[in-house]
Protein backbone atom coordinates (compact mmCIF):
# COMPACT_ATOMS: atom_id res chain seq x y z
CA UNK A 1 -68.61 51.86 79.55
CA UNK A 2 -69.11 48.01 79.97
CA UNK A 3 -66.08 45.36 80.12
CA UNK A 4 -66.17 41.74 80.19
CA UNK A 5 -64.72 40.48 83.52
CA UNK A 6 -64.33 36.37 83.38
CA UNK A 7 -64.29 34.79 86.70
CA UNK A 8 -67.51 33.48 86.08
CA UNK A 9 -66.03 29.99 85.98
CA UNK A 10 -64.35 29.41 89.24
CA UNK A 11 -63.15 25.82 90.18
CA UNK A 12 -64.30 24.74 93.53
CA UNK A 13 -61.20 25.15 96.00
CA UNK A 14 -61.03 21.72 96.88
CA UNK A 15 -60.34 21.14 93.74
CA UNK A 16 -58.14 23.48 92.62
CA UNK A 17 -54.63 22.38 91.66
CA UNK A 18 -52.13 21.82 94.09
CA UNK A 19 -48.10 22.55 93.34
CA UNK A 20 -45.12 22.23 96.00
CA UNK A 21 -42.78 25.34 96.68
CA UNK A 22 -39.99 25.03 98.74
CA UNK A 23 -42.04 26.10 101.75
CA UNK A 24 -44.90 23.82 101.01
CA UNK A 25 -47.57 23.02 99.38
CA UNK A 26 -49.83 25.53 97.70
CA UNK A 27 -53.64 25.00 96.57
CA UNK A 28 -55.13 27.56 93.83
CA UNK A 29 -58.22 27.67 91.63
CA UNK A 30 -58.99 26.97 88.34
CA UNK A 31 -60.82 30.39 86.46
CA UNK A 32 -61.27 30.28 82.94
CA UNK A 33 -58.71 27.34 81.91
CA UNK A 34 -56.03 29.17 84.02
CA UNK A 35 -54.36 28.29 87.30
CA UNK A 36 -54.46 30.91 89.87
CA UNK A 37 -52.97 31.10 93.12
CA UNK A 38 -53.32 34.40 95.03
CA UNK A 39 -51.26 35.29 98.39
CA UNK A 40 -48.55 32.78 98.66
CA UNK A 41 -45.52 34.12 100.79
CA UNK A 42 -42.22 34.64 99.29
CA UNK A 43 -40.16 36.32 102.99
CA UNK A 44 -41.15 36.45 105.99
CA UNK A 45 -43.70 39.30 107.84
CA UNK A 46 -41.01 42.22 107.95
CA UNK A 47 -42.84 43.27 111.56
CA UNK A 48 -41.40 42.87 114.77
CA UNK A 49 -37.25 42.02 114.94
CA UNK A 50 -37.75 41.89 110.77
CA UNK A 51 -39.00 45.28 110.77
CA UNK A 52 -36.97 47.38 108.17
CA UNK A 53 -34.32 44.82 107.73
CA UNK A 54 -33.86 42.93 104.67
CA UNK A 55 -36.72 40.30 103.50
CA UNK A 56 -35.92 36.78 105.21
CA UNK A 57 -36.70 33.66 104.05
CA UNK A 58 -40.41 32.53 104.54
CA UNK A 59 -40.09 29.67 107.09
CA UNK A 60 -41.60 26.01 105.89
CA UNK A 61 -45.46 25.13 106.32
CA UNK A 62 -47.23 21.57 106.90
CA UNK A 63 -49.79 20.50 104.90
CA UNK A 64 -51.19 22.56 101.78
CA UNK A 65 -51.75 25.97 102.25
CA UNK A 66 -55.04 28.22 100.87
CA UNK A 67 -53.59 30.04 97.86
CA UNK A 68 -56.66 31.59 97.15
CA UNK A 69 -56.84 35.25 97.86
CA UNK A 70 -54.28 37.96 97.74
CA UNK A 71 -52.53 38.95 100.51
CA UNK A 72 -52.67 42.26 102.35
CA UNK A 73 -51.31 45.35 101.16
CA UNK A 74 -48.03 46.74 102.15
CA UNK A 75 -49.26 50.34 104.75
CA UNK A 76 -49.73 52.99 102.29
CA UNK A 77 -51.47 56.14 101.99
CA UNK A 78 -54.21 56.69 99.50
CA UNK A 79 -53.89 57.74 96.36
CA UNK A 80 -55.53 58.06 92.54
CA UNK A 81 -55.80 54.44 92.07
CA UNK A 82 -58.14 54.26 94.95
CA UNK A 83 -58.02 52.85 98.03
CA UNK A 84 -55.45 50.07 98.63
CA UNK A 85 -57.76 47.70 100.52
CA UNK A 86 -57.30 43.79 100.04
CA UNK A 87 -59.34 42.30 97.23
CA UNK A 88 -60.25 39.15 98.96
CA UNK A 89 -57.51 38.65 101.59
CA UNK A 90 -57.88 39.70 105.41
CA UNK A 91 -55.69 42.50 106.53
CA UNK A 92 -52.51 41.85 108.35
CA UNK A 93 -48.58 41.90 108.24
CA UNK A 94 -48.29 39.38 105.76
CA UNK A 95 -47.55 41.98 102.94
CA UNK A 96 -44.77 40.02 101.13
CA UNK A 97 -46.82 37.60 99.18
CA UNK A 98 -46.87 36.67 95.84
CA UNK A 99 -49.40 35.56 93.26
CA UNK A 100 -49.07 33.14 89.84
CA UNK A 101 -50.99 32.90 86.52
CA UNK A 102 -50.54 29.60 84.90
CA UNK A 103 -52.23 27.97 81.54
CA UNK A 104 -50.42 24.64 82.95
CA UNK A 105 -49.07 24.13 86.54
CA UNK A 106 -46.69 21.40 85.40
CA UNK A 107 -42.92 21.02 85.31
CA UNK A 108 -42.92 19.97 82.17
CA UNK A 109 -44.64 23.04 80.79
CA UNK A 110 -41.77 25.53 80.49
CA UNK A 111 -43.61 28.66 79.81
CA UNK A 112 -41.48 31.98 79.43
CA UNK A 113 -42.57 34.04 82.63
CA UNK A 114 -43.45 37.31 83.30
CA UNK A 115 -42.60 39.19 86.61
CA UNK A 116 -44.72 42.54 87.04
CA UNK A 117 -44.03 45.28 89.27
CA UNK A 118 -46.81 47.97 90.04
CA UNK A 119 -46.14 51.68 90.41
CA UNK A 120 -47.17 54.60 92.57
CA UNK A 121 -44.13 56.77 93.10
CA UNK A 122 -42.75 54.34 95.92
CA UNK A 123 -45.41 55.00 98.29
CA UNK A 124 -48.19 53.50 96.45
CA UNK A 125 -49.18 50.14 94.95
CA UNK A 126 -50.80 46.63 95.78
CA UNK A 127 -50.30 43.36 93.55
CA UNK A 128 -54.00 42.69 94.30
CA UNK A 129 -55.72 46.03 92.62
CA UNK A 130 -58.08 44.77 89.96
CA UNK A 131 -56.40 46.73 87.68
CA UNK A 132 -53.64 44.22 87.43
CA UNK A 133 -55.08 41.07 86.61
CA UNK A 134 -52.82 39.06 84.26
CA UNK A 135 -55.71 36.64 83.08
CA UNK A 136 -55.35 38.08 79.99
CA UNK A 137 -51.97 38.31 79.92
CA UNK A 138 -51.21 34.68 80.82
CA UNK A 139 -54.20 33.36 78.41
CA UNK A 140 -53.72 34.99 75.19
CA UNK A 141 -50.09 35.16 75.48
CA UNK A 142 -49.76 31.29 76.82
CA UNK A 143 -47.06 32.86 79.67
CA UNK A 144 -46.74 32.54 83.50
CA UNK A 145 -47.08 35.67 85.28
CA UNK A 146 -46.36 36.44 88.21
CA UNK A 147 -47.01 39.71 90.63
CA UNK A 148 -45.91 40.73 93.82
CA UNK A 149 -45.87 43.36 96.77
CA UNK A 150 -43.01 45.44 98.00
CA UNK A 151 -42.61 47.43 100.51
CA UNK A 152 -43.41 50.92 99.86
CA UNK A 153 -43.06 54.88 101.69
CA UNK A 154 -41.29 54.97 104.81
CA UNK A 155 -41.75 50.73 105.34
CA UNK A 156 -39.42 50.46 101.89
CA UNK A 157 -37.55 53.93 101.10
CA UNK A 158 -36.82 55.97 103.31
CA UNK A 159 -33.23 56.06 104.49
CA UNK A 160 -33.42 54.83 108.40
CA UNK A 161 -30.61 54.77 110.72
CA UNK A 162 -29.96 50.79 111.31
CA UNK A 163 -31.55 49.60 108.18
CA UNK A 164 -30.37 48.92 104.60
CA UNK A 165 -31.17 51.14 102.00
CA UNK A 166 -33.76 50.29 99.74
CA UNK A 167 -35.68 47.92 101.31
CA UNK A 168 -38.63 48.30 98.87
CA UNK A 169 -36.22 46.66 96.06
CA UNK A 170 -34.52 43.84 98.40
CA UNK A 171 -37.99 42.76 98.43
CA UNK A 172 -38.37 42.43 94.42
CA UNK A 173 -35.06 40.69 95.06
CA UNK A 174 -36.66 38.03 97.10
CA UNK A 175 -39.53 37.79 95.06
CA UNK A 176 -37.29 36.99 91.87
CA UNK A 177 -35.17 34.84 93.79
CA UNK A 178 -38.39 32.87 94.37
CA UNK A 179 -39.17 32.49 91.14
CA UNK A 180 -35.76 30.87 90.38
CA UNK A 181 -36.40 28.03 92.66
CA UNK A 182 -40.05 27.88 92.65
CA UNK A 183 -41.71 28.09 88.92
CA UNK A 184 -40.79 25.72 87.13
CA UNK A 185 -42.89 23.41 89.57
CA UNK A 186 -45.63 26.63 88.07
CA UNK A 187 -45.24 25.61 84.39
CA UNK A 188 -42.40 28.35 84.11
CA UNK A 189 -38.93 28.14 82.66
CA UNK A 190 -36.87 29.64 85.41
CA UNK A 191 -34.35 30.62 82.13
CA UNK A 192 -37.04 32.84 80.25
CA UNK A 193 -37.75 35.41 83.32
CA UNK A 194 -39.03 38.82 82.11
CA UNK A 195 -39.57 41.89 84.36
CA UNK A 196 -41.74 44.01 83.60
CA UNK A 197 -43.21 47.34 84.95
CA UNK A 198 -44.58 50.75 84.60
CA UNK A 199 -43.50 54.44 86.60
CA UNK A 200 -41.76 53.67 89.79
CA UNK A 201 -42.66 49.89 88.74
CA UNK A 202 -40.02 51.26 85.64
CA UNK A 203 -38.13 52.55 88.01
CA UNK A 204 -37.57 49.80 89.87
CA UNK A 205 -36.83 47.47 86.48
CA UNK A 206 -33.88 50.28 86.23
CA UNK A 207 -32.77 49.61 88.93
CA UNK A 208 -32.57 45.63 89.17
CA UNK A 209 -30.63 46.20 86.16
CA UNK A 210 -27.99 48.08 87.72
CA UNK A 211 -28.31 45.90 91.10
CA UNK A 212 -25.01 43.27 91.81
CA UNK A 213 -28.04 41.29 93.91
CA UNK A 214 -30.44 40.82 91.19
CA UNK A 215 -27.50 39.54 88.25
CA UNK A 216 -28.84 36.54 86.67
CA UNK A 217 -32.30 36.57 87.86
CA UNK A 218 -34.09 37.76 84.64
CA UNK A 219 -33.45 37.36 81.14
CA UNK A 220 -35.22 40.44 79.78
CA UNK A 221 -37.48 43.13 81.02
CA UNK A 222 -39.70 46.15 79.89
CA UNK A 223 -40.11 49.56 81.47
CA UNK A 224 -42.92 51.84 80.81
CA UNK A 225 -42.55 55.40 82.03
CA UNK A 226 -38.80 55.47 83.98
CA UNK A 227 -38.78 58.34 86.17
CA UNK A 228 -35.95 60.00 86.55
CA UNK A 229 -35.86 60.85 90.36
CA UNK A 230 -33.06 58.25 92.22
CA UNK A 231 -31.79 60.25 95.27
CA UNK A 232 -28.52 60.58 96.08
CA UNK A 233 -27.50 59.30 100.34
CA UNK A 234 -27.38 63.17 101.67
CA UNK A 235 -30.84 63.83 100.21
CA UNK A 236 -32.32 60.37 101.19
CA UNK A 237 -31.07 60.97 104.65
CA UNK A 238 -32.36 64.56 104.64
CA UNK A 239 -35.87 63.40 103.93
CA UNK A 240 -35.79 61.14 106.04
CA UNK A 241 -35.10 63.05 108.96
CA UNK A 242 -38.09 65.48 107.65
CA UNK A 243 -40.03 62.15 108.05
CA UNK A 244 -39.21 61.37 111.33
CA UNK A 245 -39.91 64.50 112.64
CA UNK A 246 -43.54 63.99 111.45
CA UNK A 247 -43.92 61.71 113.61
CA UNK A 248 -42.02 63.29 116.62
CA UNK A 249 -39.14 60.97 116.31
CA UNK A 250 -35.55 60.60 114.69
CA UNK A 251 -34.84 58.66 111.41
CA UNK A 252 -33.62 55.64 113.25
CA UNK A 253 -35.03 52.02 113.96
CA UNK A 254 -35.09 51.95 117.47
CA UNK A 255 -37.39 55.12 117.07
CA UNK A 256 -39.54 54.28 113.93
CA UNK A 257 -40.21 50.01 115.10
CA UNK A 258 -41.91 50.81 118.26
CA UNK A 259 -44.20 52.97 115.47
CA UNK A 260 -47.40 50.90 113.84
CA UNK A 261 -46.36 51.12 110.45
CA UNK A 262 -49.50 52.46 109.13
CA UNK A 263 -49.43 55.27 111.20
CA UNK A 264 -45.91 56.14 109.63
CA UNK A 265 -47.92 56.46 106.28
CA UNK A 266 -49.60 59.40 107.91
CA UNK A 267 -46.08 61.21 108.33
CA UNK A 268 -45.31 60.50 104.71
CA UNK A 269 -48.39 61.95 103.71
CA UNK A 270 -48.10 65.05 105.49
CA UNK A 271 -44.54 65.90 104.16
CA UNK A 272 -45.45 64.94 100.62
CA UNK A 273 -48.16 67.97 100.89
CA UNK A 274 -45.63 70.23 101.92
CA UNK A 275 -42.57 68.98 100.21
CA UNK A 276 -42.48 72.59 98.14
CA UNK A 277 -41.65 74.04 101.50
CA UNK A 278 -38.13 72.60 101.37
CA UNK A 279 -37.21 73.43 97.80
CA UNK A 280 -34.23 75.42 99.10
CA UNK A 281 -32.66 71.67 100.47
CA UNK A 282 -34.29 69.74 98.46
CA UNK A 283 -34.36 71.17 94.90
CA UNK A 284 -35.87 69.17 92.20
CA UNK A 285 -37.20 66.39 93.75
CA UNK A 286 -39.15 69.02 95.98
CA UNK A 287 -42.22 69.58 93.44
CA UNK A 288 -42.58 65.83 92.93
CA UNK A 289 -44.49 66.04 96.29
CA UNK A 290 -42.71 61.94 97.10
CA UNK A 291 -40.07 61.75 99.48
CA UNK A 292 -39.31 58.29 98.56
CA UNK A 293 -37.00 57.05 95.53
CA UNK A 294 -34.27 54.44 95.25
CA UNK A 295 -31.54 55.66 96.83
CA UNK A 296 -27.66 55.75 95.05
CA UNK A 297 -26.18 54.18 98.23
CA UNK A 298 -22.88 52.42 96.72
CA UNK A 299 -23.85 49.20 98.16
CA UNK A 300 -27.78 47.64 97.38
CA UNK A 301 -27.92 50.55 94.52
CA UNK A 302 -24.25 50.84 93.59
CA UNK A 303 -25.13 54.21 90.73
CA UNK A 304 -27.71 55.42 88.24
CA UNK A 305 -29.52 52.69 86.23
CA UNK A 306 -28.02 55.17 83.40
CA UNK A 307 -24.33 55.05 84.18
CA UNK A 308 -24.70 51.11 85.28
CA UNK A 309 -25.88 50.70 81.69
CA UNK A 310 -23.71 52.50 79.89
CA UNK A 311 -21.00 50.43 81.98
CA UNK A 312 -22.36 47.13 80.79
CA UNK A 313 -24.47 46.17 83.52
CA UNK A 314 -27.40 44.78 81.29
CA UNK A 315 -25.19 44.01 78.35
CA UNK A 316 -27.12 40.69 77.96
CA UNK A 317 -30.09 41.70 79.27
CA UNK A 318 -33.05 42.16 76.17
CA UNK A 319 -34.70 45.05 76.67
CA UNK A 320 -37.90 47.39 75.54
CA UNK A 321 -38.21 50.65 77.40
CA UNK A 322 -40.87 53.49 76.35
CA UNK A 323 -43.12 56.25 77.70
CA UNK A 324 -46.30 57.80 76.60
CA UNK A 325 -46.68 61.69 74.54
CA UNK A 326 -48.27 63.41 76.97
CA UNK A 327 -47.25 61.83 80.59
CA UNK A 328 -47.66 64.72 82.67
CA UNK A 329 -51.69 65.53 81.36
CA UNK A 330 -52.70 63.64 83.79
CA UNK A 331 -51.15 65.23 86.74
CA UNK A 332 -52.38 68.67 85.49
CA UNK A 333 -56.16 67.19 84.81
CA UNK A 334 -56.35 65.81 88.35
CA UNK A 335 -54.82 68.91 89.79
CA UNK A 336 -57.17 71.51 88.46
CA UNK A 337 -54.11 73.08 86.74
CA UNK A 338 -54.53 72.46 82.73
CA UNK A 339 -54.91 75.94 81.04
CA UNK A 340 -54.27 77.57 84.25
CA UNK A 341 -50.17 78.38 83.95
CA UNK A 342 -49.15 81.13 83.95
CA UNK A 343 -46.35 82.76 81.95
CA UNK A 344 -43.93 83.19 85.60
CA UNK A 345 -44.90 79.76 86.36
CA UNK A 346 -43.90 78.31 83.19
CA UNK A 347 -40.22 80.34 83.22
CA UNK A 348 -39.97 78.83 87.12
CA UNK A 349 -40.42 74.99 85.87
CA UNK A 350 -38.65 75.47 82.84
CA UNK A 351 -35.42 77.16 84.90
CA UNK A 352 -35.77 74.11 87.56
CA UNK A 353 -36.01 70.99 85.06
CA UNK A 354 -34.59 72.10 81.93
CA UNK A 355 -30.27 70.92 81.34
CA UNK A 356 -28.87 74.40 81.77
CA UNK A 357 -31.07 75.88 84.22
CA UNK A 358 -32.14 80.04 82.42
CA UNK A 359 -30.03 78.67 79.51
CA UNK A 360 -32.07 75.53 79.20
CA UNK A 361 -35.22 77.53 79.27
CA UNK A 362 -34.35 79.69 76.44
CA UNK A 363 -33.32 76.67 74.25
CA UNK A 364 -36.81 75.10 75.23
CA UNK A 365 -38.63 78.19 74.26
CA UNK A 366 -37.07 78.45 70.78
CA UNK A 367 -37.62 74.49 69.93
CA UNK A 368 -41.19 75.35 70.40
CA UNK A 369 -41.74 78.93 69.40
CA UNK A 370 -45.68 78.16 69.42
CA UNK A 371 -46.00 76.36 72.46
CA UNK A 372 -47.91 78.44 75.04
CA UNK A 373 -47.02 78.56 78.66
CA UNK A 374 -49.18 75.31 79.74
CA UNK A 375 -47.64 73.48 76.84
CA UNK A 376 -43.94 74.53 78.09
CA UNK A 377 -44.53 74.06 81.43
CA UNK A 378 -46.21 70.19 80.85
CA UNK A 379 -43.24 69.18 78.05
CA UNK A 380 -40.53 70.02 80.09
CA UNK A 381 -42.48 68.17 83.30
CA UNK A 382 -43.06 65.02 80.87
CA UNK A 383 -39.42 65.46 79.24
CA UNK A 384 -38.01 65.65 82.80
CA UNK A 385 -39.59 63.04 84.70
CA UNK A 386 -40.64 60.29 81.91
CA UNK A 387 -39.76 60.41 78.76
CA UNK A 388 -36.26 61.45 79.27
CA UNK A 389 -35.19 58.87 81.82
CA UNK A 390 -36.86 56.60 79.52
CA UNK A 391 -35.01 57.33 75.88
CA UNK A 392 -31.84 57.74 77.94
CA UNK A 393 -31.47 54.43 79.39
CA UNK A 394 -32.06 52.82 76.07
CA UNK A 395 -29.15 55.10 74.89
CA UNK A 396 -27.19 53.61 77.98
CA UNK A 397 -28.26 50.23 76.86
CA UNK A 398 -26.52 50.47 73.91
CA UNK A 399 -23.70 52.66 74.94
CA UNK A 400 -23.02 49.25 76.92
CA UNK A 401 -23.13 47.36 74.37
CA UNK A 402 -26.61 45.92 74.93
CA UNK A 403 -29.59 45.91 72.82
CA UNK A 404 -32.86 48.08 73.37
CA UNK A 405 -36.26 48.54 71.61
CA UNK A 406 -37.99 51.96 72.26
CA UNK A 407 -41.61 53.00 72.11
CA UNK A 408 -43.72 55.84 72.32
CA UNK A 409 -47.81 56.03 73.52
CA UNK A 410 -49.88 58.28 71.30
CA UNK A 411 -53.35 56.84 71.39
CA UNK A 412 -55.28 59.34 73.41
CA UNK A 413 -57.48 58.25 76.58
CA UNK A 414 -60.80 58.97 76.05
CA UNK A 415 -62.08 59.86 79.68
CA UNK A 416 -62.30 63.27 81.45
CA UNK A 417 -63.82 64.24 77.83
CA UNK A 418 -60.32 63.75 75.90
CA UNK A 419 -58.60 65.82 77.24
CA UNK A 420 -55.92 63.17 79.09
CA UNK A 421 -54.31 62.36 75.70
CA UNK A 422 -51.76 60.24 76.28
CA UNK A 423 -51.21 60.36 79.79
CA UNK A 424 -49.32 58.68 82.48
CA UNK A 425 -50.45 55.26 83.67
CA UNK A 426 -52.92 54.45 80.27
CA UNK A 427 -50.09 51.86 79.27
CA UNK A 428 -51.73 49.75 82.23
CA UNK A 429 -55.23 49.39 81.35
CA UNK A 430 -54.02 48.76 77.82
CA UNK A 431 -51.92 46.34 78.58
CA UNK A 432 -53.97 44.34 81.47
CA UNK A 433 -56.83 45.10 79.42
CA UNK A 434 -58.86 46.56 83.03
CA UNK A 435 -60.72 49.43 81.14
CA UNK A 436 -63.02 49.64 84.47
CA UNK A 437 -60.80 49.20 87.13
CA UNK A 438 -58.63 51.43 88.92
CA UNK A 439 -57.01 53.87 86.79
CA UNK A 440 -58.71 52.72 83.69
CA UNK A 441 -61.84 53.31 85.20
CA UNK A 442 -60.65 56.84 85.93
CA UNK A 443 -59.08 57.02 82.19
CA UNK A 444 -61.69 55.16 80.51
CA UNK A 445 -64.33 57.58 82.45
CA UNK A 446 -67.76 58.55 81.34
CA UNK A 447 -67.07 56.58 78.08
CA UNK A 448 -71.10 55.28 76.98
CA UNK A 449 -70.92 51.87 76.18
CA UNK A 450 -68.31 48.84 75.01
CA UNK A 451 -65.12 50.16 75.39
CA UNK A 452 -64.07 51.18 71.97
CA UNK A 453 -62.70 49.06 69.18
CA UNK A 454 -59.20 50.84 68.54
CA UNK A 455 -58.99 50.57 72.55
CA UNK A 456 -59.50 46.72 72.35
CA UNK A 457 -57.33 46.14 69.67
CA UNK A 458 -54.43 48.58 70.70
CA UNK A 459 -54.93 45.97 74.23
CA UNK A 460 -54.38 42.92 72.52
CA UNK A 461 -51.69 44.05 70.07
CA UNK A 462 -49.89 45.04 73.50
CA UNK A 463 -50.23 42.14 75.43
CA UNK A 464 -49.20 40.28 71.96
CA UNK A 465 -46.01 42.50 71.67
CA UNK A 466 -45.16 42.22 75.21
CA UNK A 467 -45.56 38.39 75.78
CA UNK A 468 -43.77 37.98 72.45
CA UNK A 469 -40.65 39.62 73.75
CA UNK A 470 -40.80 37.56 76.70
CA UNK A 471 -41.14 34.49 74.37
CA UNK A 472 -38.15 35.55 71.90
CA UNK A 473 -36.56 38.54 72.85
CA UNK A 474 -38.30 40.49 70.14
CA UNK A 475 -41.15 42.59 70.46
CA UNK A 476 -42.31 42.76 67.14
CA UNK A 477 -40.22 46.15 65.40
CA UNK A 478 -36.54 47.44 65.15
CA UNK A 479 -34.31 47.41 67.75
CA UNK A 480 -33.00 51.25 68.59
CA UNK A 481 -29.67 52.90 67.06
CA UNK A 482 -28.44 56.03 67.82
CA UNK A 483 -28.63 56.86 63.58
CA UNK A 484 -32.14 56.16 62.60
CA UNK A 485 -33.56 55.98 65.95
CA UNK A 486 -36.53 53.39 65.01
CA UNK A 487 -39.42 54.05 67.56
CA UNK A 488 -42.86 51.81 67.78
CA UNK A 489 -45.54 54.06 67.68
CA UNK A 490 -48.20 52.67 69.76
CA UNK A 491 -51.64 54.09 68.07
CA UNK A 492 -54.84 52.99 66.41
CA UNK A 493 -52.50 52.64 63.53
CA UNK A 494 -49.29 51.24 64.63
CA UNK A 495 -45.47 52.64 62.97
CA UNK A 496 -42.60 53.12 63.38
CA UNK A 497 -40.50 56.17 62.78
CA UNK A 498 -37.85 58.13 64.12
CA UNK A 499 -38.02 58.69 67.54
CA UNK A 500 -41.17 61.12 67.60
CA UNK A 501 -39.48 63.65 70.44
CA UNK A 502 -36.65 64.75 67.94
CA UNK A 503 -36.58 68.74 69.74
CA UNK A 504 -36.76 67.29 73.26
CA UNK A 505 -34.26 64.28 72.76
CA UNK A 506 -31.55 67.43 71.23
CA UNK A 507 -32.29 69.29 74.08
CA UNK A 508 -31.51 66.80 76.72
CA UNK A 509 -28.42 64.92 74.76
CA UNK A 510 -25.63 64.82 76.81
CA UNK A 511 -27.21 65.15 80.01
CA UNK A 512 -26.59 62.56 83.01
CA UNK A 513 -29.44 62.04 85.11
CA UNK A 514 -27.81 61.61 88.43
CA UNK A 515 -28.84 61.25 91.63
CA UNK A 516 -30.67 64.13 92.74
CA UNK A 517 -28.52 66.59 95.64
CA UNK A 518 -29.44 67.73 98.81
CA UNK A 519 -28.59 71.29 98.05
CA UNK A 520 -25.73 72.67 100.70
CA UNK A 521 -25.94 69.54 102.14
């Protein structure tokens, strides 16, 4: 598989174009008739006195700073987009930085913007993987966008003694609060801010829409893939005691600061591959093998993204929220396990996910009489986790009076010899259109050749749909209703029909996903 990467074109740094932030003065590059600028702080290093507290203000600068390569990555473990190293930028402590996109760095410009927010089930994730360069996005769609790290694992989410909750999302906070005062002087209209992002990226657009601290700091946003897992305090607290311990310490700041924080990824890494041993306390969330989540705390995270909705928390906020058909392929390809369940193991998932518990598992086995135990045991994972969460806060959306659009993923990945369908994460290759980096390259795998034409234009009919909304507030198809349920099917041929889950959406209506318990806690 070949791809056409296009920074063959780079402007000399001296010069590249020059724009003043609040903090300073920033220099980027000029690739392919875009602006770029790459690493440019939005808070302070949270290391030393900062460490787990809430992002701080980035302190002022003299002169006019680099902006040319991305800053380090947040500590992290290793995971299946490969390894988080910085593309470009020197390691360090400088993980809150920030990087911009721009057809026209001029005030005058006024470009609707577009704030993505990776993934990686909270413990993952780096603004600089190849896999998310918006070149395209910003080009063909004529947008600012904009990407950022977060803190992630034990640095962002877990529930420490002496620090706020949530840490990982203060930071998005921060970095949308620098938006608002910094891109217009980008070529962005601070009025036309869209959020956008995919699994705990998703997640974490639920959340900001449910967040008193992020009101009136976008205008729309898109999630692809909204898991389902938020933890309730008890468990958060319980997990993160399981952390500490790790590490020989208690879940407290005095303890965990005099840690380097990239040894603490270590301890998070060790629990997640025993989480199952704590199933007993821990219940659902324990088979998800990550101890980190937003946390329900009452205070940064007031309740669900689902109840917060359905209260009129996003009431004027657009919004276009999907998920993909097959979401949980993926996890089974890359874990040796497809067309290896077993009949006991299917009954056990279905009796721990399913509404109703050994009720729920009968009512799953007679809306899909054929369905053999793999089948079972990978819907009611990808009905569960995704696609659930997903259709349900669109539902909330409207139960609020707000307005969503829905979509579903059906185009099938070819890698791994087609048997991924359409799996978690293919959204982002798709949409960044980075068939050979990171996941895509693991998607698009063993693929001879140009990537293939329905792939190319499924990419830009995405990245047209997506800016669009951003532009207008429509994406291009029906908004959702809770009668004829109009869905986008995203394919080689594109439709849209009634929501294509029918038997699982019946067999979840009228459940709440709430924050998951600590059981006998």
């Amino acid at each position: 598989m070949t791809t056409t990467e296009s920074h063959d074109h780079l402007a000399p740094a001296s010069g590249g174009p020059v724009v003043r932030t609040t903090a300073g003065a920033v220099r980027g590059r000029r690739e392919d008739g875009l602006a770029v600028f790459r690493g440019i702080p939005f808070a302070e290093p949270p290391v030393g006195e900062a460490r787990f507290a809430a992002p701080r203000p980035v302190g002022a600068w003299d002169g006019t700073r680099e902006a040319l390569a991305f800053g380090p990555p947040p500590p992290q473990e290793a995971g299946i987009q490969g390894p988080p190293g910085p593309v470009g930028g020197p390691l360090g402590d400088d993980w809150l930085t920030l990087n911009v996109w721009t057809p026209e760095p001029s005030p005058s410009a006024g470009r609707p913007v577009m704030v993505w927010i990776y993934g990686g089930a909270y413990k993952l994730g780096f603004s600089g993987q190849p896999g998310y360069d918006a070149q395209r996005i910003a080009r063909e769609g004529d947008v600012v966008v904009v990407t950022f790290n977060y803190r992630v694992g034990m640095e962002g989410f877990a529930r420490i003694e002496g620090a706020p909750a949530n840490r990982g999302l203060l930071d998005q906070v921060a970095a949308l609060e620098w938006v608002r005062e910094n891109i217009t002087a980008f070529g962005g209209d601070p009025a036309r801010v869209t959020v956008f992002g995919e699994s705990a990226g998703a997640g974490s657009v639920a959340s900001l829409l449910a967040m008193p601290k992020a009101r009136g700091l976008f205008r729309r946003a898109m999630a692809q893939s909204v898991p389902g897992t938020f933890f309730s305090e008890e468990l958060a607290r319980d997990m993160a005691s399981a952390l500490a311990a790790e590490a020989g310490l208690r879940p407290t700041v005095a303890d965990l600061s005099a840690v380097d924080p990239r040894r603490l990824t270590h301890a998070g890494q060790a629990l997640s591959a025993k989480m199952l041993q704590h199933q007993d306390r821990w219940g659902q969330a324990a088979p998800t093998m990550t101890p980190f989540s937003p946390v329900v705390d009452g205070e940064v995270l007031p309740t669900t993204p689902w109840r917060a909705l359905a209260a009129g928390s996003a009431r004027d906020i657009d919004l276009v929220v999907g998920h993909n058909r097959d979401e949980f392929r993926l996890f089974l390809v890359l874990g040796g396990m497809l067309d290896k369940i077993t009949e006991d193991r299917a009954t056990d998932a279905l009796r721990l996910f399913a509404p109703g518990g050994k009720a729920g598992e009968r009512a799953y086995r007679a809306a899909f009489p054929e369905a053999s135990p793999g089948e079972l045991y990978e819907r009611v994972h990808t009905d569960w986790l995704f696609s659930m969460p997903s259709l349900r806060l669109a539902e909330a959306q409207l139960a609020g009076g707000g307005r969503a659009h829905v979509y579903e993923l059906t185009w099938p990945a070819p890698g791994y010899g087609g048997v991924l369908g359409a799996c978690h994460g293919l959204d982002i290759p798709l949409l960044f259109g980075t068939f050979g980096a990171d996941l895509g390259n693991l998607l698009f795998s063993g693929v001879a050749g140009p990537v293939p034409a329905d792939a190319q234009e499924l990419s830009s009919r995405l990245r047209r749909s997506w800016t669009e909304f951003a532009r207008t507030g429509d994406p291009g198809w029906p908004a959702y209703d809770g009668e004829l349920r109009p869905t986008q099917v995203l394919d080689a041929e594109p439709a849209v029909v009634a929501y294509p889950e029918e038997r699982s959406r019946k067999l979840w209506e009228g459940h709440e996903f709430g924050p998951l318990p600590l059981i006998g806690g």
